[in-house]
N, C-alpha and C. Protein backbone atom coordinates (compact mmCIF):
# COMPACT_ATOMS: atom_id res chain seq x y z
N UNK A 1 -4.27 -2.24 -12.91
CA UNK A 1 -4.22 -0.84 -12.58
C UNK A 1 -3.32 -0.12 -13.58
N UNK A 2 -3.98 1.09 -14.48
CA UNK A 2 -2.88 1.85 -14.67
C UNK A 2 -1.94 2.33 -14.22
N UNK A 3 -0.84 2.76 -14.80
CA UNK A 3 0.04 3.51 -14.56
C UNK A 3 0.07 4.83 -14.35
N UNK A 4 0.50 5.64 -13.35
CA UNK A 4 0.19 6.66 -13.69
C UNK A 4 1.48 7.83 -12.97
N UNK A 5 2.37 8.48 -14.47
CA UNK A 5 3.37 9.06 -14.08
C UNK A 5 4.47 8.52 -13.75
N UNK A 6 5.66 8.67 -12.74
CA UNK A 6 6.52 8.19 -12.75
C UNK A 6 6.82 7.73 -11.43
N UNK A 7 8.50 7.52 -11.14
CA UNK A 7 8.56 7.19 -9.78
C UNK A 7 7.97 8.12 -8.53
N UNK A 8 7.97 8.01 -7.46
CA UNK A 8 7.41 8.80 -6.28
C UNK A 8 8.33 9.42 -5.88
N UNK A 9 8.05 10.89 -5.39
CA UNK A 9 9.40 11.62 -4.66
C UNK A 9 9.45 11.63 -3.68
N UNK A 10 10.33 11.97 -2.94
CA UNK A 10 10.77 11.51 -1.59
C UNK A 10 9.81 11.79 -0.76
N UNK A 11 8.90 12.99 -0.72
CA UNK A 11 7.94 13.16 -0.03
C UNK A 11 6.54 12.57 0.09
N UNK A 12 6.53 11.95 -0.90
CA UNK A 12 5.21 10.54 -1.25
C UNK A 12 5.91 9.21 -0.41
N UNK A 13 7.01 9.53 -1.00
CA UNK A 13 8.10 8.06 -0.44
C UNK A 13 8.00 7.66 1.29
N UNK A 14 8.04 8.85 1.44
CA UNK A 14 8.27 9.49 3.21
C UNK A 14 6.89 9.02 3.59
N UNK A 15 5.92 9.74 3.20
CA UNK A 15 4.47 9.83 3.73
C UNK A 15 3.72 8.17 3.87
N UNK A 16 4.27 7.60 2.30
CA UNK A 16 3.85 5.78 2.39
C UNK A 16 4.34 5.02 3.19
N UNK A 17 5.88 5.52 3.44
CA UNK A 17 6.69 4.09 4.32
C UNK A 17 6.39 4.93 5.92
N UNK A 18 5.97 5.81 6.53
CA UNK A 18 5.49 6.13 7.55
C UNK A 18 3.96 5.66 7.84
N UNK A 19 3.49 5.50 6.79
CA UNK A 19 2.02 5.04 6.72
C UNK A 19 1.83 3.82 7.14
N UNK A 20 2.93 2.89 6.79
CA UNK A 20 2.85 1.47 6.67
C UNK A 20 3.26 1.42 7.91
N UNK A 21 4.55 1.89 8.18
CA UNK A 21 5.05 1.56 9.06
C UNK A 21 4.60 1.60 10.61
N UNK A 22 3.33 3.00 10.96
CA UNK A 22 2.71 2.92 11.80
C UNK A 22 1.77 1.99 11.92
N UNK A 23 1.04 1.69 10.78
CA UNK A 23 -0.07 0.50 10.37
C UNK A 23 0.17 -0.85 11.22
N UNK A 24 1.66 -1.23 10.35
CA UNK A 24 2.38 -2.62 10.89
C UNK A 24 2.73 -2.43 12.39
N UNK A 25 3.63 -1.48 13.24
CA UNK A 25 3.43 -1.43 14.50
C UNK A 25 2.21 -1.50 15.50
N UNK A 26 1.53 -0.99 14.91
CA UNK A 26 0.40 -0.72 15.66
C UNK A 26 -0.81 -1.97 15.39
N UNK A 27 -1.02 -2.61 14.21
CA UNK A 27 -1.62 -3.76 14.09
C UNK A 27 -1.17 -4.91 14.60
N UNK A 28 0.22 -5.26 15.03
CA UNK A 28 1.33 -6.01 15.89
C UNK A 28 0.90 -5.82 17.13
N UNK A 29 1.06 -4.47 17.99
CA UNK A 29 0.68 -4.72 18.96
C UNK A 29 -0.93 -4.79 19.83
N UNK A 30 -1.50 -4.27 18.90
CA UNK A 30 -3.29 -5.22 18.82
C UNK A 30 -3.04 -6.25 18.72
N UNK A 31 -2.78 -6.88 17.83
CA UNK A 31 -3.04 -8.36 17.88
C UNK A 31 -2.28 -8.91 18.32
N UNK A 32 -1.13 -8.69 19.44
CA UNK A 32 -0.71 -9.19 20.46
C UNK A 32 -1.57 -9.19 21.69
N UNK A 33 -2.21 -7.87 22.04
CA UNK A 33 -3.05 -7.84 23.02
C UNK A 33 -4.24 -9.15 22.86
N UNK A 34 -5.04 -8.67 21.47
CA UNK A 34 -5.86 -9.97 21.18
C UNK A 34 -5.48 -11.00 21.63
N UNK A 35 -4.52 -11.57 21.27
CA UNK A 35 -4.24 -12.97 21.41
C UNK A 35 -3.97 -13.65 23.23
N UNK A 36 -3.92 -12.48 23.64
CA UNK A 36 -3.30 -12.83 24.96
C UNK A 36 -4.18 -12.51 25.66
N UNK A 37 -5.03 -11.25 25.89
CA UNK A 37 -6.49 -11.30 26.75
C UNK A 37 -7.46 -11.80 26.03
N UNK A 38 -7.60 -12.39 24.86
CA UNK A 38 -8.66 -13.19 24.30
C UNK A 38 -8.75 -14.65 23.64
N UNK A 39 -7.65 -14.74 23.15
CA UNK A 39 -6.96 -15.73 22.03
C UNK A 39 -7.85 -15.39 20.54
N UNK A 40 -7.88 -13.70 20.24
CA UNK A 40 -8.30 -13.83 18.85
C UNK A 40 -7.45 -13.06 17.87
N UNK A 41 -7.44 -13.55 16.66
CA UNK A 41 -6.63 -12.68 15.56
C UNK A 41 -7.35 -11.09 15.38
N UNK A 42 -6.16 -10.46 14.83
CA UNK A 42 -6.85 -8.98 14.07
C UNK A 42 -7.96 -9.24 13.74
N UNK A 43 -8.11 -9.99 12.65
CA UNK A 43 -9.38 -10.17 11.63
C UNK A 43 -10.78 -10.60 12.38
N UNK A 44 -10.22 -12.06 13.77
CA UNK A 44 -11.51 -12.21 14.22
C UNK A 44 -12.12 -11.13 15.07
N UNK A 45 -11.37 -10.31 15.90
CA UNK A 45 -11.87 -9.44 16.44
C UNK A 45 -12.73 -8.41 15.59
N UNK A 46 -12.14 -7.99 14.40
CA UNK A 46 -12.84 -7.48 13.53
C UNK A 46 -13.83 -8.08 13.07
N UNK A 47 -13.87 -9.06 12.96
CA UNK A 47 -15.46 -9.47 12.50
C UNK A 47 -16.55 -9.25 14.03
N UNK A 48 -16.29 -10.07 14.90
CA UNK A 48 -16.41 -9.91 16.36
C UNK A 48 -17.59 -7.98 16.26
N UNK A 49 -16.25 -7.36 16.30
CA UNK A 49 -16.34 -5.97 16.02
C UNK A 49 -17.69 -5.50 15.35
N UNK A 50 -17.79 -5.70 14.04
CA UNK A 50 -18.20 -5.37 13.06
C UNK A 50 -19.99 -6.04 13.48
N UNK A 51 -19.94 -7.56 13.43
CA UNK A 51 -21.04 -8.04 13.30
C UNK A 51 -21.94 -7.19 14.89
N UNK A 52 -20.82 -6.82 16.16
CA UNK A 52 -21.37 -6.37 17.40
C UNK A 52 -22.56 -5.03 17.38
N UNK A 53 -22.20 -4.14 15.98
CA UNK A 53 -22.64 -3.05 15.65
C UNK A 53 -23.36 -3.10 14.68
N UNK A 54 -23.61 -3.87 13.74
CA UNK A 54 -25.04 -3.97 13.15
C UNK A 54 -26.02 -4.29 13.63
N UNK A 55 -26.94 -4.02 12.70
CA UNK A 55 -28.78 -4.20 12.98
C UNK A 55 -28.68 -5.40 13.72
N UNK A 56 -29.05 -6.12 14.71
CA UNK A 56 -29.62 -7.59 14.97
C UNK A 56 -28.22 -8.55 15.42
N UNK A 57 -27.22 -7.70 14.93
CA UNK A 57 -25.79 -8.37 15.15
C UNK A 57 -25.62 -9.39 14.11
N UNK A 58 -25.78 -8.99 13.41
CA UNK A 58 -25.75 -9.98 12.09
C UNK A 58 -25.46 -9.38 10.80
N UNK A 59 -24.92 -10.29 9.98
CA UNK A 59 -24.52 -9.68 8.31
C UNK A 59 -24.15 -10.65 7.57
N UNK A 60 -24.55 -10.34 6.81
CA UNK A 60 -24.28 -11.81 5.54
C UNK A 60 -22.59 -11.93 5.50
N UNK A 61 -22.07 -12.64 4.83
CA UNK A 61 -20.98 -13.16 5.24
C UNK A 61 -20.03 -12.20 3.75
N UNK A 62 -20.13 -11.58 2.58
CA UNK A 62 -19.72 -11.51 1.77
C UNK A 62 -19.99 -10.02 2.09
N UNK A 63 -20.84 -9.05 2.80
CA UNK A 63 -20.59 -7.63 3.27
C UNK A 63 -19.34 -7.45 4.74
N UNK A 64 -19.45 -8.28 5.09
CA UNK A 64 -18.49 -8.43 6.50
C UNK A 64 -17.18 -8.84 5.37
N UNK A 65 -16.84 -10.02 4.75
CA UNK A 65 -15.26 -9.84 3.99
C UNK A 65 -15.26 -8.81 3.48
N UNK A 66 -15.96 -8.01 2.71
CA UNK A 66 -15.71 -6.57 1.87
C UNK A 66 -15.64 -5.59 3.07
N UNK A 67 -16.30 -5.22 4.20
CA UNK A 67 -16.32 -4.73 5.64
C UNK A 67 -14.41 -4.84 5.93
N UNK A 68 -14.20 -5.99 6.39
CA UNK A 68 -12.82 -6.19 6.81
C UNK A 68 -11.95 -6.56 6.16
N UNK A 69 -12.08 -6.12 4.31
CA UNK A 69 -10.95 -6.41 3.56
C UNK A 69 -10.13 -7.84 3.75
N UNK A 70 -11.10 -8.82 3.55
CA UNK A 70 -10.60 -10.54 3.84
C UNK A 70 -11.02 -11.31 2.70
N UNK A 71 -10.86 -12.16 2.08
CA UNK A 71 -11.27 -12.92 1.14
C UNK A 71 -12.23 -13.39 1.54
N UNK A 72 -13.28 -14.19 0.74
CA UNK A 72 -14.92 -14.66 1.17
C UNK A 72 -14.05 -16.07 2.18
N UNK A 73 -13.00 -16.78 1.01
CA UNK A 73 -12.33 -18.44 1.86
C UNK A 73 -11.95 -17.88 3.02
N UNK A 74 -10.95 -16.98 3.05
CA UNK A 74 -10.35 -16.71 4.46
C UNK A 74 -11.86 -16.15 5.62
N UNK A 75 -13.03 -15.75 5.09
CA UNK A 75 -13.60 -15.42 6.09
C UNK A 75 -14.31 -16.27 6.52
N UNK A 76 -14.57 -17.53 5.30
CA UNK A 76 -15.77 -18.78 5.81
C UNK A 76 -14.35 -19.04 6.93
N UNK A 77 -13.21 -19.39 6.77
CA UNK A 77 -12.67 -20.17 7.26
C UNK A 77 -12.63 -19.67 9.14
N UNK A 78 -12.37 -18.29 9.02
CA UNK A 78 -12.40 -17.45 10.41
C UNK A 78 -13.99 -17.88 10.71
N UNK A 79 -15.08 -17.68 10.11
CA UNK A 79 -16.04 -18.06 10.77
C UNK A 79 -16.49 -18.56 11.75
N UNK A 80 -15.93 -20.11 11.07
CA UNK A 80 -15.71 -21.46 11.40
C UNK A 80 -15.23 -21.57 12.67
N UNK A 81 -13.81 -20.71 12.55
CA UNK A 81 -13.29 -20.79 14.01
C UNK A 81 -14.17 -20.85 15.20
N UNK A 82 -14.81 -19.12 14.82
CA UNK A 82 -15.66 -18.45 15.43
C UNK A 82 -16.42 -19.41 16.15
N UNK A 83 -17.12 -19.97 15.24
CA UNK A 83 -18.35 -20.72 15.42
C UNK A 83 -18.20 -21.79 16.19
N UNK A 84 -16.79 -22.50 16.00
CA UNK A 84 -16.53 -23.97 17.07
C UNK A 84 -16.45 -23.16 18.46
N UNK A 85 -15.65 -21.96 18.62
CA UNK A 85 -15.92 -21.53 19.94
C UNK A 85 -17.12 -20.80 20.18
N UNK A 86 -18.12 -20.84 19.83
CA UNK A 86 -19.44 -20.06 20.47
C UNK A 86 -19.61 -19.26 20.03
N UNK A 87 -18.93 -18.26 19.56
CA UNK A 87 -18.81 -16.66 19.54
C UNK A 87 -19.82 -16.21 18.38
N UNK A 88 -20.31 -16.85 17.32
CA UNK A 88 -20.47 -16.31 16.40
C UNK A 88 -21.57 -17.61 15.74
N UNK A 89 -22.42 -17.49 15.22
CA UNK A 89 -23.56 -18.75 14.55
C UNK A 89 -23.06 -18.20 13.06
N UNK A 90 -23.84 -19.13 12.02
CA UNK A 90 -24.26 -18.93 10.74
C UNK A 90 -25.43 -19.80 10.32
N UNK A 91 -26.13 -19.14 9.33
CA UNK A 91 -27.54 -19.54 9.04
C UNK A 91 -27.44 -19.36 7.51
N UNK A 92 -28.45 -20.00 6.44
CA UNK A 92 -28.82 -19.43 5.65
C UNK A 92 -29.13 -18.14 5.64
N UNK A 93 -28.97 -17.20 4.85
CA UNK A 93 -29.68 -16.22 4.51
C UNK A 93 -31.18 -15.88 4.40
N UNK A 94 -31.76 -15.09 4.71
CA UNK A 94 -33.25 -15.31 4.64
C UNK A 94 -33.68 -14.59 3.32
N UNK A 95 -32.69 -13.42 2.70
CA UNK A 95 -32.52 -12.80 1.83
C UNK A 95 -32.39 -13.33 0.51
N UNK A 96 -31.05 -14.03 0.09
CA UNK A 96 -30.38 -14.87 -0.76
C UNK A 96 -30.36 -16.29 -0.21
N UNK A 97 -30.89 -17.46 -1.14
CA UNK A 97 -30.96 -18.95 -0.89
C UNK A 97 -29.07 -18.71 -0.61
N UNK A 98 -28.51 -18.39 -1.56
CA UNK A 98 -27.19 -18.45 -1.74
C UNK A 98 -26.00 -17.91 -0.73
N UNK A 99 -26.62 -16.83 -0.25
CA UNK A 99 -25.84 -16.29 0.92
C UNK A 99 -25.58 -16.88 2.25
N UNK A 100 -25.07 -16.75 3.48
CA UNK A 100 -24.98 -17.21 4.50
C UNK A 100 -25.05 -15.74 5.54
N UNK A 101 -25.78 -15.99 6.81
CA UNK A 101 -25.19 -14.94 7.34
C UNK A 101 -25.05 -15.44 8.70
N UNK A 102 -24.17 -14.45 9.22
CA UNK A 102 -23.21 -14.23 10.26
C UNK A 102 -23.69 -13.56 11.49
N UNK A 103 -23.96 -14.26 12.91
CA UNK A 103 -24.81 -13.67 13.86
C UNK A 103 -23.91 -13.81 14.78
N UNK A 104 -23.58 -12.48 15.92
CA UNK A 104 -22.44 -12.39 17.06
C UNK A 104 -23.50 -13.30 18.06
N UNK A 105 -22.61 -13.98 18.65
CA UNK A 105 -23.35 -15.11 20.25
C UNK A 105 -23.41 -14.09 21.36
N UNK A 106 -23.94 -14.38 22.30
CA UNK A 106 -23.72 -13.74 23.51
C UNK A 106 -22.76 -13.39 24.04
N UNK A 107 -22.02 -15.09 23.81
CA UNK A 107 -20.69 -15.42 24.20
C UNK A 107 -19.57 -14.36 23.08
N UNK A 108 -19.70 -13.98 22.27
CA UNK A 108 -19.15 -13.73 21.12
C UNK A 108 -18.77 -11.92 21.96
N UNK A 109 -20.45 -11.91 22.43
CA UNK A 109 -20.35 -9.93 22.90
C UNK A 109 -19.60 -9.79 23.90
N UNK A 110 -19.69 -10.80 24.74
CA UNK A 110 -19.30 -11.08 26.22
C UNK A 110 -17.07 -10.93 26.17
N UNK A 111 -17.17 -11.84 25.23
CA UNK A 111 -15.66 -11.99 24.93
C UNK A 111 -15.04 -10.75 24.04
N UNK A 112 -15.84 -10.22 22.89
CA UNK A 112 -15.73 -8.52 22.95
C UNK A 112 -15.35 -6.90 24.13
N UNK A 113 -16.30 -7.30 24.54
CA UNK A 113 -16.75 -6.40 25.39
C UNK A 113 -15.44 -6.50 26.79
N UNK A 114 -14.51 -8.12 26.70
CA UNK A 114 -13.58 -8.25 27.84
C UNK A 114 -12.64 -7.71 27.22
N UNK A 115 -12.62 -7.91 26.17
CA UNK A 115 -10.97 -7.47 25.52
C UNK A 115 -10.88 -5.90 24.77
N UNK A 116 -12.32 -4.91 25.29
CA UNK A 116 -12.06 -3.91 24.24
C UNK A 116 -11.54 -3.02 25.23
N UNK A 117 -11.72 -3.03 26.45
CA UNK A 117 -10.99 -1.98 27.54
C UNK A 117 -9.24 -1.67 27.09
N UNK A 118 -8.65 -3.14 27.13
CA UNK A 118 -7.32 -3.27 26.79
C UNK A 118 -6.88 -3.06 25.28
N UNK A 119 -7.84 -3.22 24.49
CA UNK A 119 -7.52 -2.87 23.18
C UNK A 119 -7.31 -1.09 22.89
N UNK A 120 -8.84 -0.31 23.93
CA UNK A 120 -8.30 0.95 23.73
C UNK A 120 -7.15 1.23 24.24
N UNK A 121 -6.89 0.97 25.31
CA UNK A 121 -5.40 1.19 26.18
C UNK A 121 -4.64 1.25 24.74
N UNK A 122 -4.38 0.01 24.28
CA UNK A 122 -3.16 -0.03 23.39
C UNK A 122 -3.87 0.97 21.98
N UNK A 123 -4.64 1.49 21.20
CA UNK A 123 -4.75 2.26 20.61
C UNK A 123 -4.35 3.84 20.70
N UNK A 124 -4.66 3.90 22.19
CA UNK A 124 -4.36 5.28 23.18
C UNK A 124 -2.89 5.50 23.02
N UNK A 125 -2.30 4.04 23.89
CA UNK A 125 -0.74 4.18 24.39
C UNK A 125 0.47 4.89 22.75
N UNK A 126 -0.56 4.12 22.03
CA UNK A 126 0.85 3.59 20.97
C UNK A 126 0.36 4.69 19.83
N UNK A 127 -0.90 5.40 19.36
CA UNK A 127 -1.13 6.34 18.17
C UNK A 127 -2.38 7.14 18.85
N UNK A 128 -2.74 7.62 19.68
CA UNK A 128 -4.03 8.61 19.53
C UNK A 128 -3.21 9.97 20.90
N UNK A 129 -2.49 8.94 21.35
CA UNK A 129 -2.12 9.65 22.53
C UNK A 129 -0.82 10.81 21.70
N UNK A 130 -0.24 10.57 20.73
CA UNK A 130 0.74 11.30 19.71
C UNK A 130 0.16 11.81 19.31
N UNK A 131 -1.55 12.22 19.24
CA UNK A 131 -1.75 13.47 18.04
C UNK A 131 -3.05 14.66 18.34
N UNK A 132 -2.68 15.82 18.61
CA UNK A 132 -3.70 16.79 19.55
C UNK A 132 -4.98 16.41 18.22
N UNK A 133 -6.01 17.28 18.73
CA UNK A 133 -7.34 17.07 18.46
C UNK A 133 -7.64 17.81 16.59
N UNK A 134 -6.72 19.17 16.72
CA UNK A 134 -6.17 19.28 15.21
C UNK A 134 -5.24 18.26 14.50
N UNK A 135 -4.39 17.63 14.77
CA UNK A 135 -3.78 16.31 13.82
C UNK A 135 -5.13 15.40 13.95
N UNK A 136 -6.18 15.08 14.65
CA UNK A 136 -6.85 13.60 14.30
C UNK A 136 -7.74 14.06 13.34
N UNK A 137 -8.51 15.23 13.67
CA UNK A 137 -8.83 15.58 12.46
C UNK A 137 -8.66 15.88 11.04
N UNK A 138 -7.37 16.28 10.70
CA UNK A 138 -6.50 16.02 9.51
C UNK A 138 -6.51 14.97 8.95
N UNK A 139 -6.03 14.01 10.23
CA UNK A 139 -5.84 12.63 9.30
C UNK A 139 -7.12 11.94 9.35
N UNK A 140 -8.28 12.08 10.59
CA UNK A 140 -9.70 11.58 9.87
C UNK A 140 -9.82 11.96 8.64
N UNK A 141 -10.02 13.36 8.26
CA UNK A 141 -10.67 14.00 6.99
C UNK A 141 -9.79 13.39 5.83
N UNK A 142 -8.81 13.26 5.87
CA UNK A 142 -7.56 12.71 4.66
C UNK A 142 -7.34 11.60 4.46
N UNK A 143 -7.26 10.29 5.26
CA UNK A 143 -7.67 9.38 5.38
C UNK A 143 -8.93 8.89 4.69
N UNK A 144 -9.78 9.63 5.60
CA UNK A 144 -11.37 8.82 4.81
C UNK A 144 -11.38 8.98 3.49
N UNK A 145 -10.42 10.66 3.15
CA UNK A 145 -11.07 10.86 1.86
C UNK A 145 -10.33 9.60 1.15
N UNK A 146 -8.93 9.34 1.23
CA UNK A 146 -8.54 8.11 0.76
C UNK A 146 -8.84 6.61 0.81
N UNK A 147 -9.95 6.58 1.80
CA UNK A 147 -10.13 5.37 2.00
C UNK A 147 -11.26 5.05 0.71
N UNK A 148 -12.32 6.29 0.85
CA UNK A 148 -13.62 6.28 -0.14
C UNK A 148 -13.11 6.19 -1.31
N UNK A 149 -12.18 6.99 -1.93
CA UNK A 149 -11.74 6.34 -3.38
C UNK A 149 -11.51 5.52 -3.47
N UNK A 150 -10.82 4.37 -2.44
CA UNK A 150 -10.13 3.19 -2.55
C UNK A 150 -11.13 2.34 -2.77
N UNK A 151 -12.71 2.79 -2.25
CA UNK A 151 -13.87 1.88 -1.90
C UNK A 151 -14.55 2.32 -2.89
N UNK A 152 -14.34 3.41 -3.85
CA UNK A 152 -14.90 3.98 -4.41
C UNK A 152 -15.56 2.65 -6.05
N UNK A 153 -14.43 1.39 -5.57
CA UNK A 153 -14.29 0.49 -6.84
C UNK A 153 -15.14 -0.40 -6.70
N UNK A 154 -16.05 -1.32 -7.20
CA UNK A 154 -16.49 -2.64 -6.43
C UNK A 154 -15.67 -3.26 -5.50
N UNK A 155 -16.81 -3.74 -4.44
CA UNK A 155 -16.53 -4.23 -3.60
C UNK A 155 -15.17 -5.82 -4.63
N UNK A 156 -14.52 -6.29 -3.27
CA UNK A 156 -13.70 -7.09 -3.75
C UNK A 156 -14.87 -8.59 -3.89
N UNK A 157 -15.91 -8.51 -3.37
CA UNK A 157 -16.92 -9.70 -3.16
C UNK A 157 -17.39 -9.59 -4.60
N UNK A 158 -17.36 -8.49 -5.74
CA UNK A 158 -18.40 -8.67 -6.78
C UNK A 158 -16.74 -8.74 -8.11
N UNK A 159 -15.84 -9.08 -7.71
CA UNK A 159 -15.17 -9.36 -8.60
C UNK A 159 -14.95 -10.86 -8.76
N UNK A 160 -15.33 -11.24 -10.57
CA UNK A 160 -15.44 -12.92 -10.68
C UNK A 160 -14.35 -13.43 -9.92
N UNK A 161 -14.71 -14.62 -9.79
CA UNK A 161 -13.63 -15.81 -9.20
C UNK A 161 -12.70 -15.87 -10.33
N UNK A 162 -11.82 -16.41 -10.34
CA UNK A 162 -11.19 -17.51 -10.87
C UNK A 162 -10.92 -18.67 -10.63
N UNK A 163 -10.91 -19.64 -11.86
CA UNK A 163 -11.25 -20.92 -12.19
C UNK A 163 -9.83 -21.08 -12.25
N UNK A 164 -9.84 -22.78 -12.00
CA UNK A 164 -8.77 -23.59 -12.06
C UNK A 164 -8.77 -23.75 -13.67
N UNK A 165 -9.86 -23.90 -14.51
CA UNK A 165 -9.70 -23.90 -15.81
C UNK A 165 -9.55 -22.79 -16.44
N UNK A 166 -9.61 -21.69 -15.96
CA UNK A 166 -8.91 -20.24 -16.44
C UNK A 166 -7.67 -20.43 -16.62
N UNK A 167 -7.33 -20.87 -15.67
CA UNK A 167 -5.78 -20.36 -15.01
C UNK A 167 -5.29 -21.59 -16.15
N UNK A 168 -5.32 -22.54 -15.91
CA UNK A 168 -4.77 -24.09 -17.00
C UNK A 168 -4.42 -23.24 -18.10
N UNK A 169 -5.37 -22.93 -18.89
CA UNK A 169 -5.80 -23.00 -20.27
C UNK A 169 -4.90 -21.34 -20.59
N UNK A 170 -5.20 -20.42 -19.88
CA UNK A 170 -4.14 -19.22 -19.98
C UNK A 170 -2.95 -18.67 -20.18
């Protein structure tokens, strides 16, 4: 990444470490809830999530890591989880020989669908319930616009790997 300009002033400074800082509180206490009315991580619920609302309940496995910002390893590996408990199948691709995709179980919607009552609670309790109907809109519209530039780059799935013989020889 370039550089661009100099240090941040206090009011960039202010706006990032408030950013984070609600992020990290508030992703803490989700995935406390997760873990305790479901036994699932941030991420699996998000996949959970994600695959619940597509076409057929399904998605290849390398749009779902770019979807939930996860590495392709870290997401075969959540899969996997997935998959020893029920929640979630994988198949070849019917698309790509090469691809795999990712289908929510019954069991998968069922165990969704128990833990999303309590998940809104805690979205409500801890950030939606702090901001009238003019602040969500602000930060929808400002937000997204920041999110789309951020996405605006290739996906993180179409950037090469690196090799163990890259890295050696470098």
């Amino acid at each position: 990444m370039t550089r661009k300009g100099g240090p941040l002033d206090p009011a960039q400074l202010a706006g990032y470490f408030a950013l984070m800082e609600v992020s990290s509180l508030l992703q803490h206490a989700v995935e406390q809830h997760l873990r305790v009315d479901g036994g699932l991580s941030w991420v699996q619920f998000q996949i959970l999530a994600r695959l619940n609302d597509a076409p057929g309940g399904q998605q290849r496995m390398t749009d779902l890591a770019d979807g939930v910002v996860y590495s392709r390893s870290g997401l075969t590996y959540q899969a996997g989880v997935l998959e020893k408990a029920g929640l979630v199948s994988r198949s070849p691709s019917t698309d790509d020989e090469r691809s795999t995709t990712v289908t929510i179980t019954e069991e998968g919607r069922a165990l969704l669908l128990r833990v999303l009552p309590g998940h809104i609670d805690v979205v409500r309790e801890l950030f939606l319930d702090h901001l009238s109907a003019d602040d969500l809109a602000v930060l929808t519209e400002v937000l997204g616009r920041v999110r789309d530039g951020m996405r605006a780059a290739p996906p993180r799935s179409a950037a090469p790997r690196s090799s163990r013989t890259a890295r050696a020889s470098g």
